[in-house]
Protein backbone atom coordinates (compact mmCIF):
# COMPACT_ATOMS: atom_id res chain seq x y z
CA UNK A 1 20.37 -25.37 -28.88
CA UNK A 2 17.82 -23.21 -31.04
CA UNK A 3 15.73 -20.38 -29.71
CA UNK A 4 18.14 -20.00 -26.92
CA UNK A 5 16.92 -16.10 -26.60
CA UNK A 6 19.99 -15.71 -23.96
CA UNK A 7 19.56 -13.45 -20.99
CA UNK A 8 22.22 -12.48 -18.23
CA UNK A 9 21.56 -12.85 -15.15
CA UNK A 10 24.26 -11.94 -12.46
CA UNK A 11 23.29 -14.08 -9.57
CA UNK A 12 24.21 -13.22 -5.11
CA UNK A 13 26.11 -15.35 -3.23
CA UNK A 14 28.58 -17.46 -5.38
CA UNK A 15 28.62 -14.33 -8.15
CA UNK A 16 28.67 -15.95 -11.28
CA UNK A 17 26.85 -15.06 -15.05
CA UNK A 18 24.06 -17.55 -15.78
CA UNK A 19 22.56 -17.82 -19.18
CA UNK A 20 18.98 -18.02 -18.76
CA UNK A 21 17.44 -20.01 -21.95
CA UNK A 22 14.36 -19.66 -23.41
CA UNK A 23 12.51 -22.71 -21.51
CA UNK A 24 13.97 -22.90 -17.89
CA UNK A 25 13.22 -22.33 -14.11
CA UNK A 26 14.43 -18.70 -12.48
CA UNK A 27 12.46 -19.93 -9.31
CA UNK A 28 12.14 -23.15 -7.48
CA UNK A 29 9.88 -24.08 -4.48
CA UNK A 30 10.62 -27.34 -2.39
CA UNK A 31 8.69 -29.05 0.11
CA UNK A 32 10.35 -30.47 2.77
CA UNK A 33 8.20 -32.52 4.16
CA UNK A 34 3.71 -33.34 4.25
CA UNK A 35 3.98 -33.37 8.38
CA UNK A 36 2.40 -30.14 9.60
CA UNK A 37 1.06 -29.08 13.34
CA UNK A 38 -1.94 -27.44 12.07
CA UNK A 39 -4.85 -29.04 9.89
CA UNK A 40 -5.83 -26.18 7.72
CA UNK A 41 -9.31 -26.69 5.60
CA UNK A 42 -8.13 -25.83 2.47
CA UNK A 43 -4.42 -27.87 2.95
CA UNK A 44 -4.37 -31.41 1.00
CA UNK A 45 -0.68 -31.79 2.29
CA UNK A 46 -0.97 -32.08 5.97
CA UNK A 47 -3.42 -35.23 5.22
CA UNK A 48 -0.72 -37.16 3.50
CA UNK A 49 2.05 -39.72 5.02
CA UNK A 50 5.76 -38.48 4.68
CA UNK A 51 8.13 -41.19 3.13
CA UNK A 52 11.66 -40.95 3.91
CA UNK A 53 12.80 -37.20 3.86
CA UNK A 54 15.76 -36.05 2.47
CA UNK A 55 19.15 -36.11 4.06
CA UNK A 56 21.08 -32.77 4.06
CA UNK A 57 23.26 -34.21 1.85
CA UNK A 58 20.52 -34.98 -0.77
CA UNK A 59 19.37 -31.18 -0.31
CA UNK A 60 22.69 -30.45 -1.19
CA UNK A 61 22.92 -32.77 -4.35
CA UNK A 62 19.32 -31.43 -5.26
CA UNK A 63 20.35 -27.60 -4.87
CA UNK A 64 23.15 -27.99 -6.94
CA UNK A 65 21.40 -29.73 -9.65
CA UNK A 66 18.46 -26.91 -10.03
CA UNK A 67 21.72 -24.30 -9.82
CA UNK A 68 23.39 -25.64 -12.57
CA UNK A 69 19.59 -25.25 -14.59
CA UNK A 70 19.67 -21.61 -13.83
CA UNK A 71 17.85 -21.14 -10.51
CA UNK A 72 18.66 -18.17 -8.91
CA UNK A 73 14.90 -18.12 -6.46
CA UNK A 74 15.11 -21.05 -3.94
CA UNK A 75 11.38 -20.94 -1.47
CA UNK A 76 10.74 -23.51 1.29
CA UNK A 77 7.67 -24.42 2.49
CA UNK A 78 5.46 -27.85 4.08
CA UNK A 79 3.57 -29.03 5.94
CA UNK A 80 5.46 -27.05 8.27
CA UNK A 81 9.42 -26.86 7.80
CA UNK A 82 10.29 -25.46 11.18
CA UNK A 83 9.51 -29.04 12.13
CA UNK A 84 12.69 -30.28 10.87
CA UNK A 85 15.26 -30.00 13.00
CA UNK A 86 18.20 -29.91 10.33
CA UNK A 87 16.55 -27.14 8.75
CA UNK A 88 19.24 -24.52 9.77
CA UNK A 89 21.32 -26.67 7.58
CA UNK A 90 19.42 -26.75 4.66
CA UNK A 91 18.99 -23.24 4.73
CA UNK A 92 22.20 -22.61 4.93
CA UNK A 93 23.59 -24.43 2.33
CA UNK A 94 20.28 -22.81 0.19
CA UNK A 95 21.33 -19.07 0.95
CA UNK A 96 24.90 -20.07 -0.46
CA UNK A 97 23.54 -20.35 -3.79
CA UNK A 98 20.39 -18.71 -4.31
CA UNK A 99 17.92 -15.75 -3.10
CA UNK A 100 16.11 -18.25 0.06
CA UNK A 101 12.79 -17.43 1.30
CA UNK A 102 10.63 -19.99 3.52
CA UNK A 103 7.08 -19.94 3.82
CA UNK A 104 5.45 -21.22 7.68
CA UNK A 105 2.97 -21.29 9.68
CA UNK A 106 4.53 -18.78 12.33
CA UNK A 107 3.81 -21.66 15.29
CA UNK A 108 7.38 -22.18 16.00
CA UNK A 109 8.82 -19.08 14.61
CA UNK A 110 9.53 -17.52 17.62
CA UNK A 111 11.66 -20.38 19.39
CA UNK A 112 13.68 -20.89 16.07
CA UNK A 113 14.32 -17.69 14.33
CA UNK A 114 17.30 -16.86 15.96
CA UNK A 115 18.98 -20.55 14.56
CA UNK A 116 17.69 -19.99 10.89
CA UNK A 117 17.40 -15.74 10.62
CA UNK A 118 21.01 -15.70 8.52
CA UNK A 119 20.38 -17.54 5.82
CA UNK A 120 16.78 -16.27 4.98
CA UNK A 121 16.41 -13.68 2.20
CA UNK A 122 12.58 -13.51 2.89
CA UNK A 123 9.99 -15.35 5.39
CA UNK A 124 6.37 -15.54 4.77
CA UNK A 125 4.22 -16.27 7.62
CA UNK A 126 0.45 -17.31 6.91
CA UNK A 127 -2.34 -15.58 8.70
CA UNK A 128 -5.94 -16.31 7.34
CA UNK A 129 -7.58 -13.70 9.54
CA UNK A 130 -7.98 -12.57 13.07
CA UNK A 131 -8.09 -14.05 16.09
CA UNK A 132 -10.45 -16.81 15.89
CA UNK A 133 -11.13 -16.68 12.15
CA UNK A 134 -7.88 -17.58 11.49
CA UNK A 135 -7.93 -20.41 14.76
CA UNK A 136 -10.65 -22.23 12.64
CA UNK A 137 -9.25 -22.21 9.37
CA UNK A 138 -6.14 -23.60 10.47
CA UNK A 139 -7.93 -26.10 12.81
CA UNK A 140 -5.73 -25.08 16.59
CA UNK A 141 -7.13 -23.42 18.92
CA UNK A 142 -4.60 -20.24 19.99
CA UNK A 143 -2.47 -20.12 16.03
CA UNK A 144 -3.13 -17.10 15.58
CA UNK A 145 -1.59 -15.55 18.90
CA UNK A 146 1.83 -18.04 18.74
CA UNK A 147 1.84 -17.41 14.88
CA UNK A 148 1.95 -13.04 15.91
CA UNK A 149 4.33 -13.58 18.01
CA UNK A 150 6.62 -15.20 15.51
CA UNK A 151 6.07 -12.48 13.05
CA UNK A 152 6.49 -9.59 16.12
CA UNK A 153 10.17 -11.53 16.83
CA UNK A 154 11.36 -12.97 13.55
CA UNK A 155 10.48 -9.31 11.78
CA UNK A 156 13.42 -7.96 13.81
CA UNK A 157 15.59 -9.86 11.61
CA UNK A 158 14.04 -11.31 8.28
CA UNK A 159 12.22 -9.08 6.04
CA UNK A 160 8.42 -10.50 6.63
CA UNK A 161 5.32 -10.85 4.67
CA UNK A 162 1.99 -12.49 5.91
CA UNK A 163 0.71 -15.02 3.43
CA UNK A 164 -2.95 -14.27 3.30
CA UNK A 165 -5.11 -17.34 1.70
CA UNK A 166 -8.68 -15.98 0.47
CA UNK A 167 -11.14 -18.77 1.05
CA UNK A 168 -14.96 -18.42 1.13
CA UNK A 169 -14.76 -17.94 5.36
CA UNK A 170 -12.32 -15.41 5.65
CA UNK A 171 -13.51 -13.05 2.51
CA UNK A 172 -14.19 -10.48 5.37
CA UNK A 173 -10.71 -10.48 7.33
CA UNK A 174 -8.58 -9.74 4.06
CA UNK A 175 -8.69 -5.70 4.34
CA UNK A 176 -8.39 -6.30 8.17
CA UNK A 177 -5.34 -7.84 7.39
CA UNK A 178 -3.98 -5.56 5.24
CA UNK A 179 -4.50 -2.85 8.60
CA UNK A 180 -2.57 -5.77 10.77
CA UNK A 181 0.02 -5.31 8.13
CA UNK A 182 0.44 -2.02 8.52
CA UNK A 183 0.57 -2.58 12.65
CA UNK A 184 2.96 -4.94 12.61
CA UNK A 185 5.51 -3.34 9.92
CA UNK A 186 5.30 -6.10 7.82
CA UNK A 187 4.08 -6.50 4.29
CA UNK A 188 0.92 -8.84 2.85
CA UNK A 189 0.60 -11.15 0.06
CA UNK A 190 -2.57 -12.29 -1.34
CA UNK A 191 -4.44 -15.66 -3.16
CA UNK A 192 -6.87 -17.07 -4.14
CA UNK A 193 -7.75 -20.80 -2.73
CA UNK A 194 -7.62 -23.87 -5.21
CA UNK A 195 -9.87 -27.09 -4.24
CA UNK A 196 -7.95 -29.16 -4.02
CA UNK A 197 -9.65 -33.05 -4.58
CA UNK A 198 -8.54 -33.99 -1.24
CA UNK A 199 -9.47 -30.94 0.73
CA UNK A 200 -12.64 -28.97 1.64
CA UNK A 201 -13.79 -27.00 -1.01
CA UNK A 202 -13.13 -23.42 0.25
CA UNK A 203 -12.46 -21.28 -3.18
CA UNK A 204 -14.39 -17.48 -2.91
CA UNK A 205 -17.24 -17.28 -4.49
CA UNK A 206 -16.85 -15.07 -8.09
CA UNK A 207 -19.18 -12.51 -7.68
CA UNK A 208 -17.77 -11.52 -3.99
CA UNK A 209 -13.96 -11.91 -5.20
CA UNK A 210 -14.42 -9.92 -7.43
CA UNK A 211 -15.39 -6.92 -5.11
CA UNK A 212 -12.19 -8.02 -2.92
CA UNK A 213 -9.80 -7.78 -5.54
CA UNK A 214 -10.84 -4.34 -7.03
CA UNK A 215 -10.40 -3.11 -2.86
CA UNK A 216 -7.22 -5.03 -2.84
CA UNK A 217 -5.79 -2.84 -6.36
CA UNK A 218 -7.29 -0.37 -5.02
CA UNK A 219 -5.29 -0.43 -1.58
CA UNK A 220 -2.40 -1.21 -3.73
CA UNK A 221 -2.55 1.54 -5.76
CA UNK A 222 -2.52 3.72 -3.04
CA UNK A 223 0.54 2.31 -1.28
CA UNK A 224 -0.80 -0.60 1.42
CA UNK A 225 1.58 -2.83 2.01
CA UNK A 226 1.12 -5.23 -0.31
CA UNK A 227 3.33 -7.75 -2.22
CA UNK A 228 1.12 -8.59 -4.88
CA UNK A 229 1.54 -6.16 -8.08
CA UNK A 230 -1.08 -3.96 -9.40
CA UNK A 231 -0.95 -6.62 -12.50
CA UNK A 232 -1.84 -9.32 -10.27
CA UNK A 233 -5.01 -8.27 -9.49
CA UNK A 234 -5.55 -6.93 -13.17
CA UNK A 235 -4.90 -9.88 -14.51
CA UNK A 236 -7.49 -12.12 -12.29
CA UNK A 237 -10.12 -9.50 -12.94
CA UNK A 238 -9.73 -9.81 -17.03
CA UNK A 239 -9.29 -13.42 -16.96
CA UNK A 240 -11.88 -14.63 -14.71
CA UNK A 241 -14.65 -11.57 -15.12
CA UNK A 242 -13.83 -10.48 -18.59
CA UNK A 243 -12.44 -13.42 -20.63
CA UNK A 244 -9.45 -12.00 -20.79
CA UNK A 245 -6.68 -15.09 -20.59
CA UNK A 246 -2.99 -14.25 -19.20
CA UNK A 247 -0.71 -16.54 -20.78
CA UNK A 248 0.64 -18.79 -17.81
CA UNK A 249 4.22 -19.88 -17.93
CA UNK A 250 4.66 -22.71 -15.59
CA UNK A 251 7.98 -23.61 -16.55
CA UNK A 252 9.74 -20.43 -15.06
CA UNK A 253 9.25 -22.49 -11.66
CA UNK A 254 10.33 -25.63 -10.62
CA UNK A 255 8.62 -27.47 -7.91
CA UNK A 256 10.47 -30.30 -5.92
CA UNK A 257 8.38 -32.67 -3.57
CA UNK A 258 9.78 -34.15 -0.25
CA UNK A 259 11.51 -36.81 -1.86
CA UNK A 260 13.29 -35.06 -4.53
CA UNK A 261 10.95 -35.47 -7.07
CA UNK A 262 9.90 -32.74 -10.07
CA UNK A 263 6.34 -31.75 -9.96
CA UNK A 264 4.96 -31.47 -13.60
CA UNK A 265 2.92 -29.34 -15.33
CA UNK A 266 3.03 -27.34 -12.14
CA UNK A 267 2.42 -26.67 -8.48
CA UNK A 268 -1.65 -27.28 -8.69
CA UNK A 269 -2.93 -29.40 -11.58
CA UNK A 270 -1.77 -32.68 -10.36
CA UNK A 271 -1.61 -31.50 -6.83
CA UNK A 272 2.10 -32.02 -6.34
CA UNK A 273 2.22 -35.46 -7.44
CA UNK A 274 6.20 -35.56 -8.35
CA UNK A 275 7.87 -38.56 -11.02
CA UNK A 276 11.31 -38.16 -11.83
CA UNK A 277 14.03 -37.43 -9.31
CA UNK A 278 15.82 -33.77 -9.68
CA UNK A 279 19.44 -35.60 -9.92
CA UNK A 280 18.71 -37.90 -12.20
CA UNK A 281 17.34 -35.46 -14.78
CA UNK A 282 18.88 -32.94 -17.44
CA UNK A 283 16.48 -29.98 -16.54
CA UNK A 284 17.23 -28.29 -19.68
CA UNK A 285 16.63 -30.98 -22.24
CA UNK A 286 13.77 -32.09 -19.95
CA UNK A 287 11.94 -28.13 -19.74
CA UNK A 288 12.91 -27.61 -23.59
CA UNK A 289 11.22 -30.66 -24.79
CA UNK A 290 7.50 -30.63 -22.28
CA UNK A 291 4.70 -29.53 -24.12
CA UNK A 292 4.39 -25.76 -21.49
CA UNK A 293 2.06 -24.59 -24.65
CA UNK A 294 -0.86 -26.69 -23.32
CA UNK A 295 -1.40 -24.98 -20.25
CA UNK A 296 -0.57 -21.58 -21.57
CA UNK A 297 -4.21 -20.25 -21.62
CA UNK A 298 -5.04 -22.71 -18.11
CA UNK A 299 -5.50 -20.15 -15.84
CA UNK A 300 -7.53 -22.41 -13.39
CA UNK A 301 -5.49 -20.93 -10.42
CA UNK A 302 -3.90 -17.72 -9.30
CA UNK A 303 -1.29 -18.40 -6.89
CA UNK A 304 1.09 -15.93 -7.25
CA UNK A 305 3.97 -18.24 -7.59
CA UNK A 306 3.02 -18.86 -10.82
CA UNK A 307 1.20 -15.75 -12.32
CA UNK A 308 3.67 -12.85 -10.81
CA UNK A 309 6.59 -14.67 -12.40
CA UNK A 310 4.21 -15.36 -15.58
CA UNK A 311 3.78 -11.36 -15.90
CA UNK A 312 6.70 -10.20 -15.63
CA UNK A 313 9.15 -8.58 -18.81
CA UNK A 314 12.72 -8.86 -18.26
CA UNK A 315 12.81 -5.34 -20.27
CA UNK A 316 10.87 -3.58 -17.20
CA UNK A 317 13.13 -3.06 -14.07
CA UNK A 318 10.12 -2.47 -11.76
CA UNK A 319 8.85 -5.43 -12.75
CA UNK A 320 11.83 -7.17 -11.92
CA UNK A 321 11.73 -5.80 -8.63
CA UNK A 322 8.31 -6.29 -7.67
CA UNK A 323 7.71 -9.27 -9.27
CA UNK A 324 10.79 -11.38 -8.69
CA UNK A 325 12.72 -9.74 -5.82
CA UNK A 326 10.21 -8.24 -4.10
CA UNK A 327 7.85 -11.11 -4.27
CA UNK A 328 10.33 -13.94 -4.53
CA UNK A 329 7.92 -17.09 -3.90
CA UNK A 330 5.13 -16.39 -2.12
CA UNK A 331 2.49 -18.74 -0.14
CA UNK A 332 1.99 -22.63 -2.25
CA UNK A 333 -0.24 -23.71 -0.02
């Protein structure tokens, strides 16, 4: 194959060398399933019908397929996953191959952490502010409570992160966030909402991000506990304020819908929308053959599964860390 540009990768679990190409997924984010228990404003996922889910066994065939393309990042998320009841299962078989994180909603958390807390590498939990702010975005009266609680007792065990959507209602609650952080021992990662054409229309208004994210660097800078990289926040404030483009690079992740399905171009731009089935697809041929240079300069979103991992140099360990290990995959909602 030409331009194969061959890194090594030494991967956990299994230990094995991986050649990592040119054009193909480190990370990989799968949702297992639409269904969710809370009806957050800014969500189009919750709103749609699941079809048939897959078996454990089709996890399994699907894991193994995105392992053999190089995967070595492996994120879960919904609608909310702690609704399946095989999910112990699928995380197990997830943390056997790859670096596992799962992103929820925190409602559950506490009555299933103790069935799922050994094969998690990471858990994000999303909190959209306090108290009641965060009761309205998410639509249930009394989230934000059960979804503390969850972080208070799953903490013990998982390393934790809040997931921290900014939306034009909770602009306010993001520093006070960063503070709950720091009360609960846990870290906090930040974006920035996307409409979405079938939800409401919650993205932050420019001029008043803008203020937020230079308090945000500014917080990281001087040690908060927060996931996002300094560059993060750099890079939004050049691209957005001073028409400064990052170049996006969608095909270092891999997104896999509920029915085992690849989402392309990305997470966002056809609003996970997947075509062809994982299994029945050579990855590599398929990622070294899309046309990735069209959405190079897109930059229409900032979720940080996508820029962090679009940022980072291979030739700068602390950006490995931060970046990839550190960060894993954070919130795709």
């Amino acid at each position: 194959m030409a331009n194969m540009n061959v890194k090594p990768f030494i991967t956990r679990g299994p230990y094995r060398l991986i050649k990592i190409y040119k054009k193909l997924p480190l990370i990989a984010g799968h949702k297992l399933l639409y269904t969710c228990n809370l009806r957050c404003k800014m969500c189009p996922f919750w709103r749609r019908k699941d079809e048939k889910l897959l078996s454990v066994d089709e996890e399994v065939k699907m894991m193994r397929k995105l392992a053999d393309a190089g995967v070595l990042f492996m994120g879960f998320e919904g609608g909310e996953p702690l609704l399946r009841k095989d999910l112990a299962e699928i995380l197990r078989e997830s943390h056997e191959r790859f670096h596992t994180s799962l992103v929820t909603n925190g409602i559950l958390l506490k009555h299933r952490i103790n069935e799922i807390k050994n094969y998690l590498d990471y858990l994000f939990v999303s909190i959209d502010g306090i108290g009641k702010i965060h009761d309205h975005i998410r639509g249930v009266d009394g989230a934000f409570e059960k979804s503390i609680e969850g972080i208070k007792v799953a903490s013990q065990y998982v390393p934790t992160a809040i997931s921290f959507t900014i939306t034009r209602e909770n602009m306010d609650e993001a520093l006070k966030v960063v503070k709950l952080a720091e009360e609960l021992k846990v870290k906090v990662n930040f974006q920035v909402a996307y409409d979405y054409s079938t939800a409401d229309k919650l993205s932050p208004s420019h001029e008043r991000l803008k203020e937020l994210l230079e308090s945000l660097l500014k917080l990281k800078i001087e040690g908060a506990p927060i996931i996002n990289s300094k560059e993060y926040f750099k890079a939004i404030l050049d691209s957005w304020y001073n028409s400064k483009p990052w170049e996006c690079k969608p095909w270092l992740t891999i997104n896999i819908d509920p029915q085992g399905r690849i989402v392309l171009p990305c997470y966002v731009l056809n609003e996970y929308n997947g075509s062809l089935y994982v299994w029945d697809t050579d990855i590599e041929d398929l990622w070294n053959r899309y046309d990735w240079d069209t959405y190079a300069n897109c930059n229409k979103c900032a979720l940080s599964c996508y820029l962090e991992p679009s940022l980072f140099s291979w030739s700068n360990f602390s950006m490995v860390k931060e970046r990839i290990i550190d960060t894993i995959i954070s919130s795709l909602v």
